[in-house]
N, C-alpha and C. Protein backbone atom coordinates (compact mmCIF):
# COMPACT_ATOMS: atom_id res chain seq x y z
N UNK A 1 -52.49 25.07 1.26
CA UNK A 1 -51.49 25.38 2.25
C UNK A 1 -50.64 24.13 2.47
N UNK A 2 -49.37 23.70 2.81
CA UNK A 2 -48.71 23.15 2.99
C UNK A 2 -47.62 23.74 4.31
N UNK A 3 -47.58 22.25 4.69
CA UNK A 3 -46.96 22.41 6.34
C UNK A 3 -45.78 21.55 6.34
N UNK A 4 -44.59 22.33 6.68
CA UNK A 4 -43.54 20.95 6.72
C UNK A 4 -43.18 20.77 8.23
N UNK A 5 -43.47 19.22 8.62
CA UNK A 5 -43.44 18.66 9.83
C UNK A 5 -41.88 18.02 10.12
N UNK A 6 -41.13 18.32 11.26
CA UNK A 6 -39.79 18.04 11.49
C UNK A 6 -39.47 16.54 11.53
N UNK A 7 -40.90 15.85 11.59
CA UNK A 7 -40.29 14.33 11.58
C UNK A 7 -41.65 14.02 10.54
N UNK A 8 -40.98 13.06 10.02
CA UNK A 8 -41.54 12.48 8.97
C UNK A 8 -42.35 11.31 8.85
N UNK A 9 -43.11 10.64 8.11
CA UNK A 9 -44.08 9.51 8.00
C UNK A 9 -42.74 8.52 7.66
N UNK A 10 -42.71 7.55 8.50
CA UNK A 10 -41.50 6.10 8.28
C UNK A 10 -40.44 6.42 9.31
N UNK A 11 -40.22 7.90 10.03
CA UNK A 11 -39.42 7.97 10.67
C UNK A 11 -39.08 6.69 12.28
N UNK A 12 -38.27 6.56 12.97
CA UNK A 12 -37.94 5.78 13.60
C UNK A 12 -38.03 6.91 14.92
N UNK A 13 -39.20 6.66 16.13
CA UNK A 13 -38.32 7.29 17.03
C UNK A 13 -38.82 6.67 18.29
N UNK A 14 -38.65 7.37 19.25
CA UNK A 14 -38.49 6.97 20.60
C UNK A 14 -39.69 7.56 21.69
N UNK A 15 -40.58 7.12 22.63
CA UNK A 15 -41.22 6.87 23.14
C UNK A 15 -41.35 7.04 24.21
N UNK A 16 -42.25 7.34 25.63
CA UNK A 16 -42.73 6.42 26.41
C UNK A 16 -44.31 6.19 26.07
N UNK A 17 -44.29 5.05 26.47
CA UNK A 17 -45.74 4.38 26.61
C UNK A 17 -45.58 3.51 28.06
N UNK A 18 -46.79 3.90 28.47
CA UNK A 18 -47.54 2.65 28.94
C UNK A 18 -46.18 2.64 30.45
N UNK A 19 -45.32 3.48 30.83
CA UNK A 19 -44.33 3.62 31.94
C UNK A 19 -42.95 2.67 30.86
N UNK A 20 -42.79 2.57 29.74
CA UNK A 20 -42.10 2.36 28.74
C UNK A 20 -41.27 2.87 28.29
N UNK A 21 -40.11 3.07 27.60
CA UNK A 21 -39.32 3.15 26.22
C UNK A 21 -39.50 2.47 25.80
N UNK A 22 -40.16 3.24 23.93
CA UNK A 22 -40.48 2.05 23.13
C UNK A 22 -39.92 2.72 21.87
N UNK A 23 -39.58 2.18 20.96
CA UNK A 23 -39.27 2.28 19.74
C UNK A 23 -40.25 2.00 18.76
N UNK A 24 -40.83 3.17 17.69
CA UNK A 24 -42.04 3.00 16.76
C UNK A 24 -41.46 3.58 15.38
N UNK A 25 -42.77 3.58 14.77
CA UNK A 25 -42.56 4.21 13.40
C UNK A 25 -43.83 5.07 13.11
N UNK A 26 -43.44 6.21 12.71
CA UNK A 26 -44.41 7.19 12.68
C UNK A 26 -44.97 6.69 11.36
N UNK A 27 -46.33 7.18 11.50
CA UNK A 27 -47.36 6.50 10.63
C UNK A 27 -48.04 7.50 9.87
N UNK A 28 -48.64 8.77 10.52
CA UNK A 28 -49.49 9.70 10.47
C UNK A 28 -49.20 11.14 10.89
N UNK A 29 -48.89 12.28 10.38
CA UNK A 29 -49.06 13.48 10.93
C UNK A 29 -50.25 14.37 10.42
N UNK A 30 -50.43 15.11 11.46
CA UNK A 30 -51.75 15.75 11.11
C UNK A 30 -51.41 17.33 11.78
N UNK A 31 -51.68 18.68 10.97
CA UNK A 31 -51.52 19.60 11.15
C UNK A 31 -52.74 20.30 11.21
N UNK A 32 -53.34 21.06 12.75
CA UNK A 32 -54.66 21.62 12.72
C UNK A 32 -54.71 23.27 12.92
N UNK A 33 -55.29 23.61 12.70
CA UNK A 33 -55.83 25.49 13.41
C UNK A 33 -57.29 25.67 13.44
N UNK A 34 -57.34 26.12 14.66
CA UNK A 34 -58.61 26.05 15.28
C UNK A 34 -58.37 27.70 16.13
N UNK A 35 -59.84 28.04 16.55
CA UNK A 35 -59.79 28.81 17.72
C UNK A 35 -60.22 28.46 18.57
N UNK A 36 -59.06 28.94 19.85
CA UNK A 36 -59.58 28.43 21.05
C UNK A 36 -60.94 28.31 21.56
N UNK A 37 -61.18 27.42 22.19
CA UNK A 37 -62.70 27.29 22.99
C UNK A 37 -62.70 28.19 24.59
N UNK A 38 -61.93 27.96 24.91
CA UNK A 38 -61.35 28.98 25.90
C UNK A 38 -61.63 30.78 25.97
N UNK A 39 -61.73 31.17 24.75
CA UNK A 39 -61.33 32.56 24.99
C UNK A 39 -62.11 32.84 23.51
N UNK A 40 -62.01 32.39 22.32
CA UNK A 40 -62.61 32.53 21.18
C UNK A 40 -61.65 33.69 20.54
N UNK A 41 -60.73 34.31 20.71
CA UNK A 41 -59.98 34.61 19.86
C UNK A 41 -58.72 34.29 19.63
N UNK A 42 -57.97 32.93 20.34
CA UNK A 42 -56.82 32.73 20.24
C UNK A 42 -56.96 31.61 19.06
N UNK A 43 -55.81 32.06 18.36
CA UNK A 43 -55.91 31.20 17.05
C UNK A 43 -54.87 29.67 17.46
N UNK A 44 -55.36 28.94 17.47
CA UNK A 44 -54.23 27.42 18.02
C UNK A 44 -53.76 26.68 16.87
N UNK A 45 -52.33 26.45 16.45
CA UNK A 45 -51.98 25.57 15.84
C UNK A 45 -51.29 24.41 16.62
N UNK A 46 -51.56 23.02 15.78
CA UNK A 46 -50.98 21.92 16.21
C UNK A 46 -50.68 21.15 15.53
N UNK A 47 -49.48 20.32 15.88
CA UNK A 47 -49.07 19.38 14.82
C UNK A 47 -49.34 18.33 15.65
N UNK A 48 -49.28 17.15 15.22
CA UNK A 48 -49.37 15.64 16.17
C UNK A 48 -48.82 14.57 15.34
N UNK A 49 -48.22 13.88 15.97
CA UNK A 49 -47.74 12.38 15.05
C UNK A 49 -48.28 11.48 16.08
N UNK A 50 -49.02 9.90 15.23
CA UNK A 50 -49.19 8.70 15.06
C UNK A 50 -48.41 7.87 14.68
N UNK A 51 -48.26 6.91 16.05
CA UNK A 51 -47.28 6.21 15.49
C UNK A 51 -47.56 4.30 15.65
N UNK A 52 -46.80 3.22 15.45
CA UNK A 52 -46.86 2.35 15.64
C UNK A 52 -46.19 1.50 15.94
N UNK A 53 -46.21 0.71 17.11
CA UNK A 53 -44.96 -0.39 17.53
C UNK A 53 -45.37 -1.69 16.68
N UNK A 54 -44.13 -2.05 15.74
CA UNK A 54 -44.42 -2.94 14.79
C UNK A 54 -45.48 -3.09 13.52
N UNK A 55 -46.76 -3.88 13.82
CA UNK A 55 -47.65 -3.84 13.17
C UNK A 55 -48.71 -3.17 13.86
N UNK A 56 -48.32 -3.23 15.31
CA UNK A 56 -49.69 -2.44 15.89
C UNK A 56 -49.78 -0.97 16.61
N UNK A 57 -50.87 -0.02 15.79
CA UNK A 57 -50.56 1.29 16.20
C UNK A 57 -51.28 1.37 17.71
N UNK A 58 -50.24 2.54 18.03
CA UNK A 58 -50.85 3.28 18.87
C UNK A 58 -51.60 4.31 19.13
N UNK A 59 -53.11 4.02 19.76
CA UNK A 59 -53.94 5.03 19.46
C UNK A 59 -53.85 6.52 20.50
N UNK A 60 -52.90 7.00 20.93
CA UNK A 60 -52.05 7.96 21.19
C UNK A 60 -51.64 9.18 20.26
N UNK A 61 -52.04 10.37 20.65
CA UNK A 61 -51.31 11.10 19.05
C UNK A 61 -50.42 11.95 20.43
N UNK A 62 -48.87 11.94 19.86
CA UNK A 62 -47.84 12.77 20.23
C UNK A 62 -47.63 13.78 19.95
N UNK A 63 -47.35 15.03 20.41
CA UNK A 63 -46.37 15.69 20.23
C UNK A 63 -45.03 15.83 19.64
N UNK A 64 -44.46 16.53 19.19
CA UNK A 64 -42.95 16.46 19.08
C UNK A 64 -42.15 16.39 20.13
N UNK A 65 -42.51 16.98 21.18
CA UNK A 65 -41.32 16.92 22.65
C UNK A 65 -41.78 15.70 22.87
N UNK A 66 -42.73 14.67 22.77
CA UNK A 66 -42.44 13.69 23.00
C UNK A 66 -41.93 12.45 22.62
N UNK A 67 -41.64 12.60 21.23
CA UNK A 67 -40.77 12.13 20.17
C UNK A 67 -39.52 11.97 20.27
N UNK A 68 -37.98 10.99 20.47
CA UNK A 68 -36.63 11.51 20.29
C UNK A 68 -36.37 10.62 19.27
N UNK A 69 -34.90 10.73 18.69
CA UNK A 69 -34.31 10.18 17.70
C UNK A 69 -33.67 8.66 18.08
N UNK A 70 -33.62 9.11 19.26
CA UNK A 70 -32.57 7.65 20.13
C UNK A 70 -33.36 7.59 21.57
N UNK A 71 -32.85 6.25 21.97
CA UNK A 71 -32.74 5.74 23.45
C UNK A 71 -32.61 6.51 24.16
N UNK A 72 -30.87 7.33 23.81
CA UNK A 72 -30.00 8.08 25.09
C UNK A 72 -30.60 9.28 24.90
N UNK A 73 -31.51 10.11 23.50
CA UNK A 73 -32.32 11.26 23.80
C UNK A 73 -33.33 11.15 24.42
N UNK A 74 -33.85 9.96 24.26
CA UNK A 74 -35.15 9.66 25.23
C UNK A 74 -34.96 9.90 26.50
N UNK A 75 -34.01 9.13 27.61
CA UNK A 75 -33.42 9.03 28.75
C UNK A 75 -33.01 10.23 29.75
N UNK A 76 -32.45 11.52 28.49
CA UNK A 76 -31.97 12.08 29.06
C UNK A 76 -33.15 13.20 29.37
N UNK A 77 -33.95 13.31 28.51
CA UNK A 77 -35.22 14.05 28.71
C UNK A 77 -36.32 13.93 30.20
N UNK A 78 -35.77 12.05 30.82
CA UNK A 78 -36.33 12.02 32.10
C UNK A 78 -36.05 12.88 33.24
């Protein structure tokens, strides 16, 4: 099976951390399906990106809504 993820491994994006805007580089995506623990028949998919400020990652896995392309997409999402 193959999954295509909207942002990519090397991509550049935007952040908060830590009460932050930060600027990283995605490192890692990981695509899962599971069934819920909750209810046992809901089927859950998820995507997540890993990312890293500079040389050092963050052990955080994101979302996409929490991902932007820029500063001013970041900002405006507050």
């Amino acid at each position: 099976m193959k999954k295509i993820f909207d942002i990519r491994i090397g991509d550049q994006v935007w952040l908060m951390h830590g009460n932050h805007a930060v600027s990283a580089t995605v490192t890692k995506a990981r695509y899962t399906k599971f069934i819920s623990c909750v209810n046992h028949e809901t089927i859950v998919e998820s995507k997540v990106y890993y990312v890293s400020v500079g040389d050092k990652p963050l052990y955080d896995s994101y979302q996409k809504e929490q991902l932007f392309p820029t500063k001013a997409d970041l900002i405006k999402s507050l």
